[in-house]
Protein backbone atom coordinates (compact mmCIF):
# COMPACT_ATOMS: atom_id res chain seq x y z
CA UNK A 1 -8.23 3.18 23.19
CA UNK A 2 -8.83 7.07 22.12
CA UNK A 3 -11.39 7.60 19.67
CA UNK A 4 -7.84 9.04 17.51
CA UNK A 5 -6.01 5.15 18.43
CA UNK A 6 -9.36 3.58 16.61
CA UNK A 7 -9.76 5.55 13.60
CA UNK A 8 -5.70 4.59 13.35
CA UNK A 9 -6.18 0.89 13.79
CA UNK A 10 -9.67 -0.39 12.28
CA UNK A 11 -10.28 -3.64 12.82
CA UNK A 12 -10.47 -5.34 8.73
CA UNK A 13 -14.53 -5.70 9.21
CA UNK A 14 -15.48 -3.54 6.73
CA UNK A 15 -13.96 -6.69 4.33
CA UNK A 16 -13.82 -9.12 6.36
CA UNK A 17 -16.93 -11.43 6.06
CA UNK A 18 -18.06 -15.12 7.37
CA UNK A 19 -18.56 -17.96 5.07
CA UNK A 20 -22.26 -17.80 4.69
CA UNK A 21 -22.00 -13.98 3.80
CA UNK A 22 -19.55 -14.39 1.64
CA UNK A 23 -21.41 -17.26 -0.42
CA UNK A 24 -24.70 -14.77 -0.35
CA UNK A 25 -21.99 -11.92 -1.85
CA UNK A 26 -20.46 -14.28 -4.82
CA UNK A 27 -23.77 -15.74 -5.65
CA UNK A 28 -25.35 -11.94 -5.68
CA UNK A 29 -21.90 -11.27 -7.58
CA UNK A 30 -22.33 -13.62 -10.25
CA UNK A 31 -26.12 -12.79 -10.82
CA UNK A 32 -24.98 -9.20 -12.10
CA UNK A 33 -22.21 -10.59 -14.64
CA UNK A 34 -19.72 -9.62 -12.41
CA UNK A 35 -16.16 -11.67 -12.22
CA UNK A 36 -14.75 -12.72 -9.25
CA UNK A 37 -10.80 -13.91 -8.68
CA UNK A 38 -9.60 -15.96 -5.16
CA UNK A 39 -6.25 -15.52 -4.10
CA UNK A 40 -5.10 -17.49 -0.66
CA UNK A 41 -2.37 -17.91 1.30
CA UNK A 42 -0.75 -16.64 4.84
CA UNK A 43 0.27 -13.55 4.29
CA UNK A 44 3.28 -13.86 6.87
CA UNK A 45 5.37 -10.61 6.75
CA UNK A 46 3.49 -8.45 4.21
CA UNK A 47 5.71 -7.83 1.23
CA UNK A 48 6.15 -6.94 -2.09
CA UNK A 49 5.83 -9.96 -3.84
CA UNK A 50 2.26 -10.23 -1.60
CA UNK A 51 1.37 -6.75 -3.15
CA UNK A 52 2.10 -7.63 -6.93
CA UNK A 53 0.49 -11.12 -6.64
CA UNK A 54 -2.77 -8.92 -5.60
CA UNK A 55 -2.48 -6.20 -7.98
CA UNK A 56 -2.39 -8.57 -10.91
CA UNK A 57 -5.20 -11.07 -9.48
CA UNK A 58 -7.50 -7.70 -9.10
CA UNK A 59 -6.80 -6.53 -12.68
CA UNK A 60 -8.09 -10.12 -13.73
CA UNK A 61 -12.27 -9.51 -12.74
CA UNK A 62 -14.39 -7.14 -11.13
CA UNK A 63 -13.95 -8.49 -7.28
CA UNK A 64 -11.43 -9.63 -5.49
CA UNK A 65 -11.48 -12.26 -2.70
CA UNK A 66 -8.14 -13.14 -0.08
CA UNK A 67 -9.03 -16.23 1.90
CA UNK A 68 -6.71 -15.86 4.49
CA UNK A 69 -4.95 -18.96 6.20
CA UNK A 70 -5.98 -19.02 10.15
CA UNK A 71 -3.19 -18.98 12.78
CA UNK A 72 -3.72 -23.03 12.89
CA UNK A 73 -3.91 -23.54 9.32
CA UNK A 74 -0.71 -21.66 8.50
CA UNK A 75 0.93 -24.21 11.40
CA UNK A 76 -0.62 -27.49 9.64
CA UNK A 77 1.85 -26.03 6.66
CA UNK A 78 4.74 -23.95 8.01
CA UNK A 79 5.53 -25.99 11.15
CA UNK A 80 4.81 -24.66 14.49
CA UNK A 81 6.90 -21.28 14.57
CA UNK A 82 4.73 -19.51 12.41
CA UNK A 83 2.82 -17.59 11.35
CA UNK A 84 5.08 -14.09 12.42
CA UNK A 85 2.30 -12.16 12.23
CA UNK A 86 -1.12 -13.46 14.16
CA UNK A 87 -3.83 -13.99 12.01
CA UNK A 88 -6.03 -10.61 13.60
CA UNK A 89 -3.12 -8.61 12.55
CA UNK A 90 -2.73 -10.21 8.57
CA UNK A 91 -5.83 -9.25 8.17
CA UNK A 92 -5.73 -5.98 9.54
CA UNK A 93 -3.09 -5.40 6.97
CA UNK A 94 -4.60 -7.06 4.28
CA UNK A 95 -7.99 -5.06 4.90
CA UNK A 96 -6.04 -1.69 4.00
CA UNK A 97 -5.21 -2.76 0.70
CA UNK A 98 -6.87 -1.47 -2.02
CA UNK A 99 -6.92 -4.41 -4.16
CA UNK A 100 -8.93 -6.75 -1.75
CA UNK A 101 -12.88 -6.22 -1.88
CA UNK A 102 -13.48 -8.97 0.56
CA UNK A 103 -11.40 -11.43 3.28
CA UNK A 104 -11.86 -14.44 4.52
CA UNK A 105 -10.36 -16.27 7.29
CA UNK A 106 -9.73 -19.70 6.83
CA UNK A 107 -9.10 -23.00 8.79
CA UNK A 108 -8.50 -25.92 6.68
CA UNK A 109 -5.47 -27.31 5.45
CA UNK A 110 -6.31 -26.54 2.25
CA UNK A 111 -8.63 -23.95 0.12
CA UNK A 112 -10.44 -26.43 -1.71
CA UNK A 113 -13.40 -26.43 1.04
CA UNK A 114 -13.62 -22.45 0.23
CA UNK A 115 -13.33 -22.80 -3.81
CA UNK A 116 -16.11 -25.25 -3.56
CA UNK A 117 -17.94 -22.83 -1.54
CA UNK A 118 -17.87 -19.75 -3.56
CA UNK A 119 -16.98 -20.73 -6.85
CA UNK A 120 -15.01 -17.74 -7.94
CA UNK A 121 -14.38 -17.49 -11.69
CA UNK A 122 -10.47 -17.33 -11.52
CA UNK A 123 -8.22 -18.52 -8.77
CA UNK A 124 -4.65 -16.66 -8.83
CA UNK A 125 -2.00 -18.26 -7.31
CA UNK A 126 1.51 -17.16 -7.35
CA UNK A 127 4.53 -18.10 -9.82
CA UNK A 128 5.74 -20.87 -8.11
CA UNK A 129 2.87 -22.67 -9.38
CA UNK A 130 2.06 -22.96 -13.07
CA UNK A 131 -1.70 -23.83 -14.00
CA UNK A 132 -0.69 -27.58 -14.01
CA UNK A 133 0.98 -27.99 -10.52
CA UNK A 134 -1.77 -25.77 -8.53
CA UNK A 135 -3.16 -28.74 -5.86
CA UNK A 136 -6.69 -27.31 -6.25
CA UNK A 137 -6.92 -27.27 -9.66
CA UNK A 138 -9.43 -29.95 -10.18
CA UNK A 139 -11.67 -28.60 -7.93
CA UNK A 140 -11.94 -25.43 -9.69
CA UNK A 141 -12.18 -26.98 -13.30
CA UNK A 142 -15.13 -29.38 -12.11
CA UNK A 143 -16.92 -26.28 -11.30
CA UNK A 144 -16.27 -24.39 -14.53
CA UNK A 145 -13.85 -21.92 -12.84
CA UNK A 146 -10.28 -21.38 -14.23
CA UNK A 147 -7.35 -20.93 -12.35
CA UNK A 148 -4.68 -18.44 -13.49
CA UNK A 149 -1.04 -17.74 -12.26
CA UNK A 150 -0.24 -14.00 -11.42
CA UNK A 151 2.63 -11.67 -10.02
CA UNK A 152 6.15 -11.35 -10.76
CA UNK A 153 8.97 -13.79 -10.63
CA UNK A 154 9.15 -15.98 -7.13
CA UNK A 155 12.00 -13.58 -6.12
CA UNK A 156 10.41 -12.47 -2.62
CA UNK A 157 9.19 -15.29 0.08
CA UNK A 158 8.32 -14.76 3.35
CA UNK A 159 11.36 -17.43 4.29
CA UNK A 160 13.88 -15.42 2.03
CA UNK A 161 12.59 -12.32 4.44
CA UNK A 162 12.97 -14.45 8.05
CA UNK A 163 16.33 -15.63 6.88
CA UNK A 164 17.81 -12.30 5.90
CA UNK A 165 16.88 -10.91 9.20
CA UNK A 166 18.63 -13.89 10.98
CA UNK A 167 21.31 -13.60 9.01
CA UNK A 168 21.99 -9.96 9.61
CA UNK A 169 20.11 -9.64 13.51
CA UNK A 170 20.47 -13.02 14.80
CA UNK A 171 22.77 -13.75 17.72
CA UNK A 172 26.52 -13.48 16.92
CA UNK A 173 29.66 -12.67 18.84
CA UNK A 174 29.95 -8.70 16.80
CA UNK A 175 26.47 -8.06 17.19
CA UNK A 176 23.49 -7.90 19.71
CA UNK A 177 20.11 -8.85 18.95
CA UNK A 178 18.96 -5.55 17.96
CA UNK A 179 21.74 -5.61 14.96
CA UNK A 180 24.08 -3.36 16.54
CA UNK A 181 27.49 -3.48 17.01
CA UNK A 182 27.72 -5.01 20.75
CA UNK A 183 29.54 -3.05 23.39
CA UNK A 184 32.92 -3.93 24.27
CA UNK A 185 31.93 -4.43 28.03
């Protein structure tokens, strides 16, 4: 790789941190009155529904957290076609965003282990939750944390995105795999 190809593709470390320095960060967080919000999920197919989900978590305290599902987690959930993107890449992506202070990759089924963990003061989930129906709600209450829903309507999903691009790329008789118009050969 040049020394121009790296400063192109970073690597996300500059965000990207390991449990243990990511509980030191909260805890050093919380110590100066400062807020923190978790948002979580795959991240399959970066889109814009992704990017308005973190704008609005970030507006909600002073740091925000993405724990990131792991290749293995986001099979556990999806089935065993995804994720798209590999999990080196998501966060890659996700550690160019403005909005995200801090990643974490994550292997569990669920996020509860990483709530527990770092008890952030808000966890933002999307709208096709409401405040009742988020699974780790509990969890977050028996702490004292609050969780919150954010973003706009549930009109963008990552499955919406794969089955638009099957629908207009996928294999058919008129059309080749790249979309085009196939040859009449």
């Amino acid at each position: 790789m040049t020394p121009a190809t790296a400063r192109c593709r970073p690597e996300p470390r500059g965000k990207l941190r390991t449990m243990e320095q990511l509980v030191a960060e909260c805890s050093a967080w919380r110590a100066a009155d400062e807020t923190i919000v978790l948002v979580n999920g795959a991240f399959d197919l970066l889109h814009v529904g992704h990017l308005r989900y973190l704008a609005e978590a970030r507006g909600l305290a002073d740091h925000l957290v993405a724990a990131v599902n792991s290749d293995a987690s986001v099979q556990l959930s999806k089935g065993p076609l995804r994720p798209i993107v590999p999990e080196r890449e998501r966060l890659e992506l996700l550690g160019h965003l403005w909005m995200i202070d801090r990643l974490l990759l994550f292997d569990s089924h669920s996020v509860a282990p990483v709530l527990t963990a770092l008890r952030p003061h808000l966890h933002a989930k999307g709208t096709d939750y409401t405040a009742e129906t988020v699974p780790e709600r509990e969890v977050v209450a028996a702490y004292g944390g609050r969780t919150v829903i954010c973003g706009d309507p549930k009109d963008h999903a990552t499955t919406d995105v794969i089955s638009v691009i099957l629908e207009r790329f996928g294999p058919s008789p008129a059309h080749d795999r790249s979309g085009r118009a196939a040859s009449g050969t």
